[in-house]
Protein backbone atom coordinates (compact mmCIF):
# COMPACT_ATOMS: atom_id res chain seq x y z
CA UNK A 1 74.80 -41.21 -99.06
CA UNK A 2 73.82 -40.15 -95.25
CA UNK A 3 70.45 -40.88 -93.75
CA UNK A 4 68.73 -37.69 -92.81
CA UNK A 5 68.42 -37.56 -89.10
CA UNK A 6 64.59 -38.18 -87.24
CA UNK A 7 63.21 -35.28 -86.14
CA UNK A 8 60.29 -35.06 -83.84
CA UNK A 9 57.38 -33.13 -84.83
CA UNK A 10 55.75 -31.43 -82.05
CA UNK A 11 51.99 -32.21 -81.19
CA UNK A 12 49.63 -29.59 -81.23
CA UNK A 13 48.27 -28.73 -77.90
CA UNK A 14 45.15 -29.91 -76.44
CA UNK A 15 41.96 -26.98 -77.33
CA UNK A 16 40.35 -25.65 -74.35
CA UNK A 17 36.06 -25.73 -74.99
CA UNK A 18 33.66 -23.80 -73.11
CA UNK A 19 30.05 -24.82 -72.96
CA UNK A 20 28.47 -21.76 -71.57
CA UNK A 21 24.42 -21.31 -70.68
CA UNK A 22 22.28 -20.62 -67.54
CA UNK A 23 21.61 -23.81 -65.24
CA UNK A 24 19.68 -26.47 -65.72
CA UNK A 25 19.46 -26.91 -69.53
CA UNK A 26 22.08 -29.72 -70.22
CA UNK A 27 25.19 -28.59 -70.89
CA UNK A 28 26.35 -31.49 -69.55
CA UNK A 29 24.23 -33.80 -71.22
CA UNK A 30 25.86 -32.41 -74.70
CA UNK A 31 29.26 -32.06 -73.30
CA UNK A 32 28.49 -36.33 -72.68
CA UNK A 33 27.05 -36.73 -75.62
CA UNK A 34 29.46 -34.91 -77.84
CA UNK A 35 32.17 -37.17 -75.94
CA UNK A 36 30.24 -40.87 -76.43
CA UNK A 37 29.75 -40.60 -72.78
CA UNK A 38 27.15 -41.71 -70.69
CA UNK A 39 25.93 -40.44 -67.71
């Protein structure tokens, strides 16, 4: 019996997320948050 060969599987790519509002009320801070980051 042959091995079946390794095949790579291909990784999904990245998604792309817009946070979209008016200045000033804290996209940011929930882009940060949403990430674990602090700023």
């Amino acid at each position: 019996m042959s091995e079946d060969p390794i095949v790579p599987v291909p990784q999904a790519p990245r998604p792309i997320v817009a946070i979209v509002g008016r200045p000033n009320v804290g996209k940011s801070s929930i882009f940060n948050a949403l990430l674990g980051r602090r700023a």
